[in-house]
Structures are given as structure tokens and as C-alpha cells.
C-alpha atoms as a PDB file:
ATOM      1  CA  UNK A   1      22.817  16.006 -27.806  1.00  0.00           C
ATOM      2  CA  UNK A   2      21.223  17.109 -24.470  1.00  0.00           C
ATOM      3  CA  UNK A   3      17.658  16.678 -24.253  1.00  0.00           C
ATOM      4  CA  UNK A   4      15.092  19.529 -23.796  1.00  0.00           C
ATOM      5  CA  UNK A   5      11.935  19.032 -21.877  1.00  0.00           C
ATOM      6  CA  UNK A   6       8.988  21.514 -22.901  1.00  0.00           C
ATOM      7  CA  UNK A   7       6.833  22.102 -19.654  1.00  0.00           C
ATOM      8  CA  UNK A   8       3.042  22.300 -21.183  1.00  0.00           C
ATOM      9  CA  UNK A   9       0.790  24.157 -18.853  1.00  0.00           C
ATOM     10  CA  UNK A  10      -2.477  21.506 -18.183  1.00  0.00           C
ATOM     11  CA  UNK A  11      -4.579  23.373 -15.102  1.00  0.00           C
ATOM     12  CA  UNK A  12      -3.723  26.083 -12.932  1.00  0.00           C
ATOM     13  CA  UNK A  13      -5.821  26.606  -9.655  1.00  0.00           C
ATOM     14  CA  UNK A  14      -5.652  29.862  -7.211  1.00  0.00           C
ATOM     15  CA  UNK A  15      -7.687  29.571  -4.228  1.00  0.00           C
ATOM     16  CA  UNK A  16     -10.672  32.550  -3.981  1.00  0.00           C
ATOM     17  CA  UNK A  17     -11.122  31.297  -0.461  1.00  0.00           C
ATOM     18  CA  UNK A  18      -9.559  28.622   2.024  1.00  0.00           C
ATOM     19  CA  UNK A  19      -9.788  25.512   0.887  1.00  0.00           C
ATOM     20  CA  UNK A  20      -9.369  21.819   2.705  1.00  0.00           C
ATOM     21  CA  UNK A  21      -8.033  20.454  -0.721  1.00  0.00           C
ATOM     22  CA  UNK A  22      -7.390  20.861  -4.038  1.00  0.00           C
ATOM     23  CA  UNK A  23      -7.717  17.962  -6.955  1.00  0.00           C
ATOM     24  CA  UNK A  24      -6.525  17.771 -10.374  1.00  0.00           C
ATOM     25  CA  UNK A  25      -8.594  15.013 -12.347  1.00  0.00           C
ATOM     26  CA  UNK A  26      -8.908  13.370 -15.619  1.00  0.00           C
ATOM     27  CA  UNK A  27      -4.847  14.012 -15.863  1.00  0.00           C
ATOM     28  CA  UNK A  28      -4.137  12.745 -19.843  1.00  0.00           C
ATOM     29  CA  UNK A  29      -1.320  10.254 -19.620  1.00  0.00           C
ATOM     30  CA  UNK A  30      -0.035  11.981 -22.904  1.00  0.00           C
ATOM     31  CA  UNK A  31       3.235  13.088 -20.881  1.00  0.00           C
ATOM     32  CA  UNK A  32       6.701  11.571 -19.849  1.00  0.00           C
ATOM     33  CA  UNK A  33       5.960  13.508 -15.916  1.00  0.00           C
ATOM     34  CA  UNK A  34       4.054  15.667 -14.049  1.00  0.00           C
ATOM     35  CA  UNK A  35       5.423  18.674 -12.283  1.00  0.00           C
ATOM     36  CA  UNK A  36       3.225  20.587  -9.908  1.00  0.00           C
ATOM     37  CA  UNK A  37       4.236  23.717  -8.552  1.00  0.00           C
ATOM     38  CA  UNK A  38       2.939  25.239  -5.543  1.00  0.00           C
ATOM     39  CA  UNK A  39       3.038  28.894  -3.895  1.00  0.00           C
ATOM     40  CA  UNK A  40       0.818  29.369  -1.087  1.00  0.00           C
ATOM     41  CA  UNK A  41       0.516  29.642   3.069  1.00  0.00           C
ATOM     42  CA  UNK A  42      -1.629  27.292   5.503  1.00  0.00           C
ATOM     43  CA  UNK A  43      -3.420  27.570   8.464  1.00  0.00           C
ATOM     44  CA  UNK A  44      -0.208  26.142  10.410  1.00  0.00           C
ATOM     45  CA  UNK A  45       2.708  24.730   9.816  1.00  0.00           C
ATOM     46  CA  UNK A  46       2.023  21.411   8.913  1.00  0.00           C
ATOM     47  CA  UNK A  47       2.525  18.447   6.451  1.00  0.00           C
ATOM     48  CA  UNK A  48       1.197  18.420   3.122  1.00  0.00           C
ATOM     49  CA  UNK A  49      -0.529  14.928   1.578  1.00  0.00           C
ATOM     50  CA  UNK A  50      -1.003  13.737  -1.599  1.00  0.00           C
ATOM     51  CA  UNK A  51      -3.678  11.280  -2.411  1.00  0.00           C
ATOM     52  CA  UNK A  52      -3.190   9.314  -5.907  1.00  0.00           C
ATOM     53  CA  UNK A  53      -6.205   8.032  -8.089  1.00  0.00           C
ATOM     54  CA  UNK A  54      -7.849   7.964  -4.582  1.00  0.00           C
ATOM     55  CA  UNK A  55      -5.047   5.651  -2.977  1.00  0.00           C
ATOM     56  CA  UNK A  56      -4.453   6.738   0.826  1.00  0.00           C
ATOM     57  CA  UNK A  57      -2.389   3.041   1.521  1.00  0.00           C
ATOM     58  CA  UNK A  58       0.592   2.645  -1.315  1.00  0.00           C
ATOM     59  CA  UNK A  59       2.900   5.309  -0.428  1.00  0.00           C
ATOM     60  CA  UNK A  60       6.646   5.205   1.046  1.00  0.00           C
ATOM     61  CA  UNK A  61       8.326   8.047   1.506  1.00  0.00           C
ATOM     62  CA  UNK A  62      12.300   9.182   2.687  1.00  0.00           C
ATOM     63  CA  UNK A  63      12.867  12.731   3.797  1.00  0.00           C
ATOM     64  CA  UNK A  64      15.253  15.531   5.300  1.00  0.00           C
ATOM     65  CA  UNK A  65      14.886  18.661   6.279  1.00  0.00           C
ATOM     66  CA  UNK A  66      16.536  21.489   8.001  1.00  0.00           C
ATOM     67  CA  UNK A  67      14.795  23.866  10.001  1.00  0.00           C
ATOM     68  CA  UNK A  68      16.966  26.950  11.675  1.00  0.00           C
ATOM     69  CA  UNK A  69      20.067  24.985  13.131  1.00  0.00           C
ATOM     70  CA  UNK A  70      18.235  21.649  13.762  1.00  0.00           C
ATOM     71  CA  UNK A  71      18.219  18.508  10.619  1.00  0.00           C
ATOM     72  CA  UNK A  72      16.797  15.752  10.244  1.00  0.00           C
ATOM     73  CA  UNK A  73      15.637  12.744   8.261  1.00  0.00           C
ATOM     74  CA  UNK A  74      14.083   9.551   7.949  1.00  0.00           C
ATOM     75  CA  UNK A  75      11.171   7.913   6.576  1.00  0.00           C
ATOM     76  CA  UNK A  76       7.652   7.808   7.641  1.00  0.00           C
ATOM     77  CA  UNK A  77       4.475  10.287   7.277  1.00  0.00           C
ATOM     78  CA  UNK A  78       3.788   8.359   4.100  1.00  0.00           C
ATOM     79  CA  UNK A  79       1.518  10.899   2.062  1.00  0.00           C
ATOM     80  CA  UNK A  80       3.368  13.759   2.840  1.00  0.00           C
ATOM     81  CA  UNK A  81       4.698  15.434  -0.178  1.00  0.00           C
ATOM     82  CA  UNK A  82       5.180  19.136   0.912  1.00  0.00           C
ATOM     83  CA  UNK A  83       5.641  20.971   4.210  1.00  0.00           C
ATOM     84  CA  UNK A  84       3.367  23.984   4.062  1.00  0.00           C
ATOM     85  CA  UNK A  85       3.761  26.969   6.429  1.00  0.00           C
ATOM     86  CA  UNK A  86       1.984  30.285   7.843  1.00  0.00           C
ATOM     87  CA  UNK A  87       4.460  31.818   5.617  1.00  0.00           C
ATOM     88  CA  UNK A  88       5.014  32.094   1.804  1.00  0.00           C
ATOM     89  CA  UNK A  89       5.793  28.329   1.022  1.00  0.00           C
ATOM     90  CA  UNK A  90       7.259  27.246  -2.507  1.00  0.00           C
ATOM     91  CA  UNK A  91       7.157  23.704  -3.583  1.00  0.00           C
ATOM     92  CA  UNK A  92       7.797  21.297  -6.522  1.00  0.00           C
ATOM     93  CA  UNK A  93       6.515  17.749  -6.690  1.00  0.00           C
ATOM     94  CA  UNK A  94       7.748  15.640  -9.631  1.00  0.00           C
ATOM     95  CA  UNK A  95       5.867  12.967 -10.515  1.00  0.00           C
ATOM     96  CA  UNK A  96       8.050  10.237 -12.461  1.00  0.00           C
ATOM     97  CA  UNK A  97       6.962   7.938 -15.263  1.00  0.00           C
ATOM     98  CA  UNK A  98       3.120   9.154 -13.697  1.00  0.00           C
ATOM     99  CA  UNK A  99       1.658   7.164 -16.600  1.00  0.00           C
ATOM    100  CA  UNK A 100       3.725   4.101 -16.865  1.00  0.00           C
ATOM    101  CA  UNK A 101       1.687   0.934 -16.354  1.00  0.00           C
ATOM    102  CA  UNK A 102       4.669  -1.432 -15.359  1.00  0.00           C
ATOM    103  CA  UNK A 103       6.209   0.177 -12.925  1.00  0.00           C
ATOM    104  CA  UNK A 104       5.731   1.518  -9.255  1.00  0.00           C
ATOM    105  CA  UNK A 105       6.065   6.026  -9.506  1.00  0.00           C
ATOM    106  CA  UNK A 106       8.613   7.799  -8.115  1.00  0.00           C
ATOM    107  CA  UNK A 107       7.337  11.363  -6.645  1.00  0.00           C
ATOM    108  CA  UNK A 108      10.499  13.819  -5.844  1.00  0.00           C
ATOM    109  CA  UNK A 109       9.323  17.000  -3.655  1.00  0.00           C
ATOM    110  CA  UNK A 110      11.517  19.798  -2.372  1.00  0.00           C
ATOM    111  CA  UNK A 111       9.828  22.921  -0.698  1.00  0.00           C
ATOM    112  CA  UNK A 112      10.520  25.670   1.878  1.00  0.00           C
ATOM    113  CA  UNK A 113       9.401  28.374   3.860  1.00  0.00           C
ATOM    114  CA  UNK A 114      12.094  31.491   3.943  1.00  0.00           C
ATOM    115  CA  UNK A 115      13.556  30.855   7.826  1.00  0.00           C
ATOM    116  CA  UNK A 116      11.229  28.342   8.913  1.00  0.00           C
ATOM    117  CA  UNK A 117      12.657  25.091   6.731  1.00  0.00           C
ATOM    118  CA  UNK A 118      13.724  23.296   3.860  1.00  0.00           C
ATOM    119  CA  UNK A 119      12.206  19.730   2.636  1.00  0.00           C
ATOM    120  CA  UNK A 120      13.084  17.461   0.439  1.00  0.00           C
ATOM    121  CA  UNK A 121      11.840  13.655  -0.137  1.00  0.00           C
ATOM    122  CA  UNK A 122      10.861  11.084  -2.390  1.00  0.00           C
ATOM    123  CA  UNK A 123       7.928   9.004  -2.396  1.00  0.00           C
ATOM    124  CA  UNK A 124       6.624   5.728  -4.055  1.00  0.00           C
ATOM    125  CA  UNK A 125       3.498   5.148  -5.337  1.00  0.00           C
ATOM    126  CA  UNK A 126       3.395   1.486  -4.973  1.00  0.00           C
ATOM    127  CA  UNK A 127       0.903   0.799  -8.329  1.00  0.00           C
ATOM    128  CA  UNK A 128       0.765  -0.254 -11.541  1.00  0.00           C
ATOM    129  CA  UNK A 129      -2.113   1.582 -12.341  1.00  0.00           C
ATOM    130  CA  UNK A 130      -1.911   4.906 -14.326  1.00  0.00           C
ATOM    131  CA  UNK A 131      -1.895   7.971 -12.571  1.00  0.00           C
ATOM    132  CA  UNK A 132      -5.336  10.177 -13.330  1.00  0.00           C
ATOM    133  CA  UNK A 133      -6.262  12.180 -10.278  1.00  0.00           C
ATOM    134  CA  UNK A 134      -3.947  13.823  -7.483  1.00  0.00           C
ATOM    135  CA  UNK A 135      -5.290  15.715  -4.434  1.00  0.00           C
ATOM    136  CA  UNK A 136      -3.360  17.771  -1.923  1.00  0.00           C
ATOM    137  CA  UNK A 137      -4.561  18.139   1.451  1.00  0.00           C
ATOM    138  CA  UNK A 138      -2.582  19.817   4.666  1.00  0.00           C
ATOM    139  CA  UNK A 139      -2.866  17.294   7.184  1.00  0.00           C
ATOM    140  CA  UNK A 140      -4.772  19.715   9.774  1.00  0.00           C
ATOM    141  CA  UNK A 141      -5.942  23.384   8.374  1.00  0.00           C
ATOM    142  CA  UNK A 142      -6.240  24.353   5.772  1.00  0.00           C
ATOM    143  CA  UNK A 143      -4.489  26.138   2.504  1.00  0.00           C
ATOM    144  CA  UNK A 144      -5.415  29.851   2.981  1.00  0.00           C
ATOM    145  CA  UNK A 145      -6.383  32.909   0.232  1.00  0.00           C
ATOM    146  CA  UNK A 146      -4.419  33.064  -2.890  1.00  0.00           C
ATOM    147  CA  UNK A 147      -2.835  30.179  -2.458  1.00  0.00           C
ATOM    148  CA  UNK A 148      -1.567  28.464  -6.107  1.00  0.00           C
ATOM    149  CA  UNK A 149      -1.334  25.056  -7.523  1.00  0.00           C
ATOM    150  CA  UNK A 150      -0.326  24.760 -11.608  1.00  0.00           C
ATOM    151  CA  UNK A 151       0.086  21.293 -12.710  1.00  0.00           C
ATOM    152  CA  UNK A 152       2.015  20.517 -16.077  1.00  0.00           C
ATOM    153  CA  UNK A 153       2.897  17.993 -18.110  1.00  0.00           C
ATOM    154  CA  UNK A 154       6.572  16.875 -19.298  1.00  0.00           C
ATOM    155  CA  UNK A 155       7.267  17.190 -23.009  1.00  0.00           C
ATOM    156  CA  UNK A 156      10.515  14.591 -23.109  1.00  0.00           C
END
């Protein structure tokens, strides 16, 4: 029998303004994952950075992309989770197992910009601590007006 995941909404947050960041906190570790779903434009082109429980050191991260006829990959810009752009930009980050307590978390992004590019990585989270607080940040900029972030929770 194949097994159906329920997505339960738990915050949804559409910029009024520009904003430097955006946090979701006291995250209930009620869920199998987390899925956040983003639709929004920056400032620039630029990364996109996610900080867990307040952690800026224990990430890893492998990546590709392709962007008109160039691709690439590698590892490296460890906080990076999205790649944001002056036009429409669609992301998903999943965050694995976000509540396990014996186990590092797996993060698996994909997002794009129509003809600018196309990302997709995964991240660690090297801790064993519970995961109760994420913020998103562009790495320079800012997300712009209307922007949308809606975080829910995995019903396995």
C-alpha cells in the first residue's frame, strides 16, 4: 500500500514591505518533515541562507545548477538553500527527519527563476538537536514586496 503524506499548513508569511529576513519559530516537532515553499523576487540575484535554531556553523551542502547554456556543481556556500532572483523565483526546501534527535537533517532544495537558472542541492544540518526555528536571509539585498514563505508540516 503506497503511503500518503497530508501537507498541514503551520504559518504562512507574505511580505507588506522588503524584508532582510524572514523566521519561522516555535516549529512543533509533531511532524515526520517540513516543507517550505517559497514564491518571491530579491533585490539581486543572489544566494539564499538558511539559519537553523540559530546555527550559522553546521551546514554542508552539494549543489548544481544550470543557468542558460552554462552548468555547474559542487559543494560549498554552506547556508545556501535557495537561489533567489530579480525575477519570479519558486522554491521548495525539504527538511528531513527536522525533529529527530539522533540523527544529523537532511535539507533537499530545488528552485528557479524562468530563464535565469535552475538549483538544486542538499544540505546537512550537522546536529542532534531538534529543529525549532528556521530563518531565510538573501545573502546581500533583500526579499522584495509580496514576496511568500508558507511552511508546513509532513503528515507521514
Amino acid at each position: 500500500m503506497a503511503i500518503t503524506k497530508t501537507y498541514r499548513p503551520l504559518q504562512t508569511l507574505t511580505l507588506s514591505g522588503s524584508a532582510t529576513s524572514v523566521t519561522f519559530s516555535n516549529i512543533p516537532n509533531s511532524y515526520s518533515d517540513l516543507i517550505l515553499i517559497y514564491n518571491g523576487t530579491t533585490t539581486a540575484n543572489i544566494g539564499v541562507s538558511a539559519t537553523l535554531n540559530g546555527d550559522t556553523a553546521n551546514q554542508q551542502r552539494t549543489f548544481m545548477y544550470g543557468s542558460g547554456g552554462t552548468k555547474d556543481g559542487g559543494t560549498g556556500g554552506p547556508r545556501e538553500v535557495i537561489y533567489s532572483s530579480t525575477t519570479m523565483t519558486t522554491a521548495i526546501v525539504e527538511f528531513l527527519d527536522y525533529s529527530a534527535t539522533d540523527k544529523h537533517k537532511m535539507i533537499l532544495c530545488r528552485s528557479g527563476a524562468a530563464g535565469v537558472i535552475t538549483l538544486a542541492s542538499i544540505n546537512t544540518w550537522q546536529s542532534l538537536t531538534a529543529l525549532n526555528s528556521i530563518s531565510i536571509s538573501p545573502n546581500s539585498g533583500s526579499f522584495s514586496l509580496n514576496s511568500t514563505f508558507s511552511l508546513y508540516g509532513v503528515i507521514a
